[in-house]
C-alpha atoms as a PDB file:
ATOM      1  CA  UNK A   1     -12.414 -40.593  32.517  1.00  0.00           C
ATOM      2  CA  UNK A   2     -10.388 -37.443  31.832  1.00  0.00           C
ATOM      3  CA  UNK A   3      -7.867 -37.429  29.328  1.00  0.00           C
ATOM      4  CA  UNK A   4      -4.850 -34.831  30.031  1.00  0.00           C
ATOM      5  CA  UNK A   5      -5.108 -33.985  26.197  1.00  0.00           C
ATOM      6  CA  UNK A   6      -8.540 -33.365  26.014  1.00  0.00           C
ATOM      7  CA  UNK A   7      -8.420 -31.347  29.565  1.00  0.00           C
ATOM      8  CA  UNK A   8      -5.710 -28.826  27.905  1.00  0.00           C
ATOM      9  CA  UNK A   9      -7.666 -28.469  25.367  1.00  0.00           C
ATOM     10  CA  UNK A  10     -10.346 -27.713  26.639  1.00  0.00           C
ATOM     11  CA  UNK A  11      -8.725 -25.249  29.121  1.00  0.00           C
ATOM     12  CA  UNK A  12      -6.788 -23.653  25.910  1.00  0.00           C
ATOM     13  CA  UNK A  13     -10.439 -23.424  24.220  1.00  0.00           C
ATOM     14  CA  UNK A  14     -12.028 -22.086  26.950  1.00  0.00           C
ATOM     15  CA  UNK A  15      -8.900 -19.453  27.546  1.00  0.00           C
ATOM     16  CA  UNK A  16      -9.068 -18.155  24.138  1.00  0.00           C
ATOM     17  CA  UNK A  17     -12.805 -17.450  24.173  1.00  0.00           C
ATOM     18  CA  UNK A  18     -12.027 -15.184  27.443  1.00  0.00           C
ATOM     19  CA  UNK A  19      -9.341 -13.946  25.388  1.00  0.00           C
ATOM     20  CA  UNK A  20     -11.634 -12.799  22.201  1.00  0.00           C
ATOM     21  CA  UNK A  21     -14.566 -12.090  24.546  1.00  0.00           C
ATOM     22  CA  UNK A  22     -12.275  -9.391  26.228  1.00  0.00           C
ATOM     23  CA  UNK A  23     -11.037  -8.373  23.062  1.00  0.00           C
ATOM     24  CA  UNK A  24     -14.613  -7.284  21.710  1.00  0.00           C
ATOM     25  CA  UNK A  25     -15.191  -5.748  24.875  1.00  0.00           C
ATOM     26  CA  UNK A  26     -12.188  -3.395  24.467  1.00  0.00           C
ATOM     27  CA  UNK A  27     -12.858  -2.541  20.936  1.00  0.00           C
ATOM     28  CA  UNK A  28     -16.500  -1.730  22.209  1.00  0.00           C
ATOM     29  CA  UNK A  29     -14.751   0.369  24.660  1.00  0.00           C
ATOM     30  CA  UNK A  30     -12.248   2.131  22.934  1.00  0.00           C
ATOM     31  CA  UNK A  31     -15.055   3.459  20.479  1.00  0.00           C
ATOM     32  CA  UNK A  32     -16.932   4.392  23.008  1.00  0.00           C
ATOM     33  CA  UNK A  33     -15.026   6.114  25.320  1.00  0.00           C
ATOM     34  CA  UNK A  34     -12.696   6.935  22.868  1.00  0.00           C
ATOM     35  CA  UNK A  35     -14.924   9.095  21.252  1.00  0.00           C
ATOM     36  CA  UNK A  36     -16.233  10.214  24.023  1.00  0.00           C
ATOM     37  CA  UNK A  37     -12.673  12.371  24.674  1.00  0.00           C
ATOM     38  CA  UNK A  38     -12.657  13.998  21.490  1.00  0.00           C
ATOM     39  CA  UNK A  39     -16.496  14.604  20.721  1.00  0.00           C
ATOM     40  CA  UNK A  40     -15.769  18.367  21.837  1.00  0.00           C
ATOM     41  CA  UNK A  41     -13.663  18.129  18.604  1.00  0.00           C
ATOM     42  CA  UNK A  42     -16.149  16.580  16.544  1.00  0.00           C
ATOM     43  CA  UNK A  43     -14.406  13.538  15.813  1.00  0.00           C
ATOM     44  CA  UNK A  44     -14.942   9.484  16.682  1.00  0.00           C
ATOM     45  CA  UNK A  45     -12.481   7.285  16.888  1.00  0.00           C
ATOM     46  CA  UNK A  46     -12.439   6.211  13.121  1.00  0.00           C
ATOM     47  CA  UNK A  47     -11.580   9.949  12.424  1.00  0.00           C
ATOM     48  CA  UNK A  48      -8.900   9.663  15.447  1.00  0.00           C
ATOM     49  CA  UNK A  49      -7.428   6.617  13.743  1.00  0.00           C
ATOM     50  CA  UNK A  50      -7.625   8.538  10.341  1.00  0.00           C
ATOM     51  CA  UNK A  51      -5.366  11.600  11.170  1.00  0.00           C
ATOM     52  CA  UNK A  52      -3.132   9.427  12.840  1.00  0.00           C
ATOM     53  CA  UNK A  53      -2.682   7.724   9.550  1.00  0.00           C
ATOM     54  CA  UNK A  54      -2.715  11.036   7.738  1.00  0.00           C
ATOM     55  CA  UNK A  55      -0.126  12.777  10.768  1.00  0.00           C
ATOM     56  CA  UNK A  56       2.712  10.453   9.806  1.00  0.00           C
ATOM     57  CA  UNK A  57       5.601  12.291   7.999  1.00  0.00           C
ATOM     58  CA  UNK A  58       6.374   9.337   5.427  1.00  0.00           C
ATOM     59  CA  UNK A  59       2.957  10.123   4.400  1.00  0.00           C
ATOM     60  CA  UNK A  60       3.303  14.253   3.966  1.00  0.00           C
ATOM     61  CA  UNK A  61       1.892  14.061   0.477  1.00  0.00           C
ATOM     62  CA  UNK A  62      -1.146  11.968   1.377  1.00  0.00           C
ATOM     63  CA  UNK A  63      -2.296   8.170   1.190  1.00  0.00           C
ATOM     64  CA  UNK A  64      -4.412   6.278  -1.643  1.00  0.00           C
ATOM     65  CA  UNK A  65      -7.795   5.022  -0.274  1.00  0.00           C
ATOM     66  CA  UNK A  66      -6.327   1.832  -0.812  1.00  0.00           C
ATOM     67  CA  UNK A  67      -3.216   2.345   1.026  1.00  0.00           C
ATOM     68  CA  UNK A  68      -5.314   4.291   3.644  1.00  0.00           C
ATOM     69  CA  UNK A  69      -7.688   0.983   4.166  1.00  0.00           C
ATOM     70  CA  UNK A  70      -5.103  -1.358   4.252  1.00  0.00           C
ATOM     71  CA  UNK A  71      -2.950   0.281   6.818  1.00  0.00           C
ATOM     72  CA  UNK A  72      -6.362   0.858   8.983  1.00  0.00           C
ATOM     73  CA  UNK A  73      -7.390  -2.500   8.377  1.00  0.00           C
ATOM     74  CA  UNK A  74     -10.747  -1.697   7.076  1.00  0.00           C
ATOM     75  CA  UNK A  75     -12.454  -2.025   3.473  1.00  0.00           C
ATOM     76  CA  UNK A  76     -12.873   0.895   1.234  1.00  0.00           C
ATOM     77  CA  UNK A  77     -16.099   0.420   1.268  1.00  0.00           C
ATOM     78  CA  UNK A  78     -16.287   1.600   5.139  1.00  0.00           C
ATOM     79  CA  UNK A  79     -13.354   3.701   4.312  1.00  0.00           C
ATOM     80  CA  UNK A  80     -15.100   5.560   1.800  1.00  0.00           C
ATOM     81  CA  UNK A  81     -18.255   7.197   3.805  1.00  0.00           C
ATOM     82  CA  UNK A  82     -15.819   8.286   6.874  1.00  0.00           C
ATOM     83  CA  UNK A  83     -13.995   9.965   3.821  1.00  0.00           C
ATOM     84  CA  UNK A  84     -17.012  11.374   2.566  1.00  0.00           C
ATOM     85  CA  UNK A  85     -17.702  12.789   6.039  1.00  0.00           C
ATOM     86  CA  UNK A  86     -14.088  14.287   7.242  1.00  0.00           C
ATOM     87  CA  UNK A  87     -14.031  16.218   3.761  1.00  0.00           C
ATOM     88  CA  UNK A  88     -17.191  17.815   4.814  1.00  0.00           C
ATOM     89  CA  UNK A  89     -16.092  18.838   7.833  1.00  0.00           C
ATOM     90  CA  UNK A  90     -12.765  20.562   6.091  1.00  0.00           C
ATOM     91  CA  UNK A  91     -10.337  17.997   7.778  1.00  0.00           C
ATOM     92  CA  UNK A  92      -9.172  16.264   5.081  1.00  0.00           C
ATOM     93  CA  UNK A  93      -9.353  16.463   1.201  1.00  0.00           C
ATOM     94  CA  UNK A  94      -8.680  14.315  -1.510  1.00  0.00           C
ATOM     95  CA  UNK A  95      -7.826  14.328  -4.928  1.00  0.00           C
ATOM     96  CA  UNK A  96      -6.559  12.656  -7.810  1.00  0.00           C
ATOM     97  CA  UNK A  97      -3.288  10.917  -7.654  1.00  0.00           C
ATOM     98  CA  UNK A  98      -0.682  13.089 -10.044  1.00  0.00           C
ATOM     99  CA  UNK A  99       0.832   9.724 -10.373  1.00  0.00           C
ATOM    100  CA  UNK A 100      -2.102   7.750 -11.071  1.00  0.00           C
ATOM    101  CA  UNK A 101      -5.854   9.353 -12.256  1.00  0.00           C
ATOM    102  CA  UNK A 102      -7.963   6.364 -11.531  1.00  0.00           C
ATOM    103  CA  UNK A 103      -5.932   6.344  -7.770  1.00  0.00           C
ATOM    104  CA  UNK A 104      -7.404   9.017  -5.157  1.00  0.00           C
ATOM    105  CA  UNK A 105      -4.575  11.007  -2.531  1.00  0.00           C
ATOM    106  CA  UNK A 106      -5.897  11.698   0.946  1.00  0.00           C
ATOM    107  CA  UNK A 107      -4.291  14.675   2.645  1.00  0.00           C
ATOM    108  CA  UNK A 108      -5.006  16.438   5.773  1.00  0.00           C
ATOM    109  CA  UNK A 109      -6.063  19.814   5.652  1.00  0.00           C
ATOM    110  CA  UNK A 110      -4.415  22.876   7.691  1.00  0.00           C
ATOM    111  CA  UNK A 111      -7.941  22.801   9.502  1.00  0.00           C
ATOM    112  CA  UNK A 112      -7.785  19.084  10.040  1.00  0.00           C
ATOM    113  CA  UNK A 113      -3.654  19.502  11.566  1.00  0.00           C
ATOM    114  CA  UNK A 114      -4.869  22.160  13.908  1.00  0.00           C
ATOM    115  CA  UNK A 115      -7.469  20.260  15.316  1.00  0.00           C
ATOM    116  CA  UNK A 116      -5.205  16.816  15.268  1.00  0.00           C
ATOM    117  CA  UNK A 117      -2.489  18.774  16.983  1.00  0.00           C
ATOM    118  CA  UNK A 118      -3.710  21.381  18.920  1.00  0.00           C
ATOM    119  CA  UNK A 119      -7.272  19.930  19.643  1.00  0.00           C
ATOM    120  CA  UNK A 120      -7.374  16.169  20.062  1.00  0.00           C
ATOM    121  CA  UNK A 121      -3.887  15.127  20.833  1.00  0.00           C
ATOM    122  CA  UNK A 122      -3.613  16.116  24.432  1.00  0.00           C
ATOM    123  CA  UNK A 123      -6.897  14.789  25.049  1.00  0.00           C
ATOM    124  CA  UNK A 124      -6.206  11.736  23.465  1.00  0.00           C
ATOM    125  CA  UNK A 125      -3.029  11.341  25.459  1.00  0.00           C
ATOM    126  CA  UNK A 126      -4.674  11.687  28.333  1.00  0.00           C
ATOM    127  CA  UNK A 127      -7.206   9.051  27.390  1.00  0.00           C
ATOM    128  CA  UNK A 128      -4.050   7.056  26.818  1.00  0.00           C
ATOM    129  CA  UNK A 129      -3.170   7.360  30.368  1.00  0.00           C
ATOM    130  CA  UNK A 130      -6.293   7.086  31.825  1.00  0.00           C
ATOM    131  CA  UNK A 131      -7.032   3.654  30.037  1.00  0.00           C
ATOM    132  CA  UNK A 132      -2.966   2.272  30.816  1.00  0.00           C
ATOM    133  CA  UNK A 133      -3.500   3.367  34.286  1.00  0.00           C
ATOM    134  CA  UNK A 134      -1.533   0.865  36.767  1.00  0.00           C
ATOM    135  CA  UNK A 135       0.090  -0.327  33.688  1.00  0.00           C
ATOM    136  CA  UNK A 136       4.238   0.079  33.782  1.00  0.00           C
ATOM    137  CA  UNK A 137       6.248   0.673  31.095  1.00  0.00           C
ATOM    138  CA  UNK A 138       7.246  -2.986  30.741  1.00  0.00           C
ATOM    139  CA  UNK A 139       3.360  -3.954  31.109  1.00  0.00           C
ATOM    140  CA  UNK A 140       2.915  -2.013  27.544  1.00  0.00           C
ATOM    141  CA  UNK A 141       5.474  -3.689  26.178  1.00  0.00           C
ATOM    142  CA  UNK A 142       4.527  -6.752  26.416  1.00  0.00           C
ATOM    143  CA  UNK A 143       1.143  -5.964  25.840  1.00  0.00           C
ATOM    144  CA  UNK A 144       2.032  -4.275  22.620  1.00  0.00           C
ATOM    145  CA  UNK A 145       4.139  -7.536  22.027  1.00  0.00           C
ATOM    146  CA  UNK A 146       1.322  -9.749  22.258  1.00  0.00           C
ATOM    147  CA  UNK A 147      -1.309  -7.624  20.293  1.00  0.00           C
ATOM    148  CA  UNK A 148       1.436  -8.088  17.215  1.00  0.00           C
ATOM    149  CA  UNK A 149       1.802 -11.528  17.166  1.00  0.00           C
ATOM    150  CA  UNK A 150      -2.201 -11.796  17.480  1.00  0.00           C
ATOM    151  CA  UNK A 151      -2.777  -9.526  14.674  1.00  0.00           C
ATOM    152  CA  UNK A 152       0.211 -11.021  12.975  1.00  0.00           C
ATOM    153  CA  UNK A 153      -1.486 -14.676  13.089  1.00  0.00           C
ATOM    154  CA  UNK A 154      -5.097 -12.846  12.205  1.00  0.00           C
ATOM    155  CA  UNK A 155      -2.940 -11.068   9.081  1.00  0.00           C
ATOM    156  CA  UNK A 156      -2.336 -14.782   7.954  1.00  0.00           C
ATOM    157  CA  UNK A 157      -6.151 -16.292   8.485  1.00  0.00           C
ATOM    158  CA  UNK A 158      -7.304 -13.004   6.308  1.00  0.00           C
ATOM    159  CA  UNK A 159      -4.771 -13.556   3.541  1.00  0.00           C
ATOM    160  CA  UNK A 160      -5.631 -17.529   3.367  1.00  0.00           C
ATOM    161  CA  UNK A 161      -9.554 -16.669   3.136  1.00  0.00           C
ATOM    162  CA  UNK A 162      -9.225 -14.075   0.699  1.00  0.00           C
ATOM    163  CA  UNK A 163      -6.710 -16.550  -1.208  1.00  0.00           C
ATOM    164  CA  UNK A 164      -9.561 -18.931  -0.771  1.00  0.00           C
ATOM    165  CA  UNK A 165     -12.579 -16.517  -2.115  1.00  0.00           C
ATOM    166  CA  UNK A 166     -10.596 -14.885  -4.801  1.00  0.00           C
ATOM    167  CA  UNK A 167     -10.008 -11.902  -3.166  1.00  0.00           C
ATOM    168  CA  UNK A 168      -7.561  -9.631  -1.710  1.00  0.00           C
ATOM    169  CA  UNK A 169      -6.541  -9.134   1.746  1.00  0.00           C
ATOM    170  CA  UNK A 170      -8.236  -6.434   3.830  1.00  0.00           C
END
């Protein structure tokens, strides 16, 4: 016999491994075909995500590597050879924080805001409405909405697991 209990949860569990599944899938996706529409301008999507970071005016006079990894969501340690790599190719530089020597500013270069502005961006708002095709305007809301409270609830699992190993939140 069936319980009623057991049967929702199993349907919830089964629903939230579509749900992650499809999730990996579009991460998969959005680096790959991401990149693909702005590999004329030599960048990937972790560069893309980068001078988006970088773009924003409350940031003008550039972002710790710490800051920078936290608002990205990714550890310095991955955070640090994408650096390594934009500097080389002259779209961003960093240097020593006037505020604090042992902290590290990243700034966009002129070179990297030409080809963030004038290169990649319509491209990559095209991608944007290539990939939200047959989506409306309320459709992206409410996806958007969603996506929050998901990363909202993942926020909290990563805080309680670094509380647990003794270290800080990604």
């Amino acid at each position: 016999m069936v319980f009623p209990m057991e049967k929702a949860l199993d349907t919830r569990t089964d629903l939230a491994n579509r749900v992650f599944f499809r999730l990996y899938q579009c991460a998969n996706m959005l680096h790959k075909t991401g990149t693909r529409a702005v590999e004329s301008e030599g960048l990937t999507t972790q560069q893309w995500a980068v001078l988006g970071a970088l773009s924003r005016p409350q940031v003008a006079e550039g972002m710790s590597v710490g800051d920078l990894a936290r608002y990205l969501m990714v550890s310095r340690q991955n955070l640090s050879g994408l650096i390594s790599r934009m500097e080389r190719d002259g779209h961003i530089a960093s240097a020593p924080d006037p505020r604090d020597r042992r902290s590290r500013l990243v700034t966009m270069t002129e070179s990297g805001r030409r080809v963030w502005l004038v290169e990649a961006q319509p491209k990559i708002h095209n991608y944007y409405e290539e990939a939200l095709a047959g989506f409306s305007v309320n459709d992206i809301t409410h996806t958007l909405h969603y996506l929050l409270k998901l990363l909202d609830n993942m926020q909290r699992i990563d805080a309680a697991q670094g509380a647990a190993e003794g270290d800080e939140p990604a």
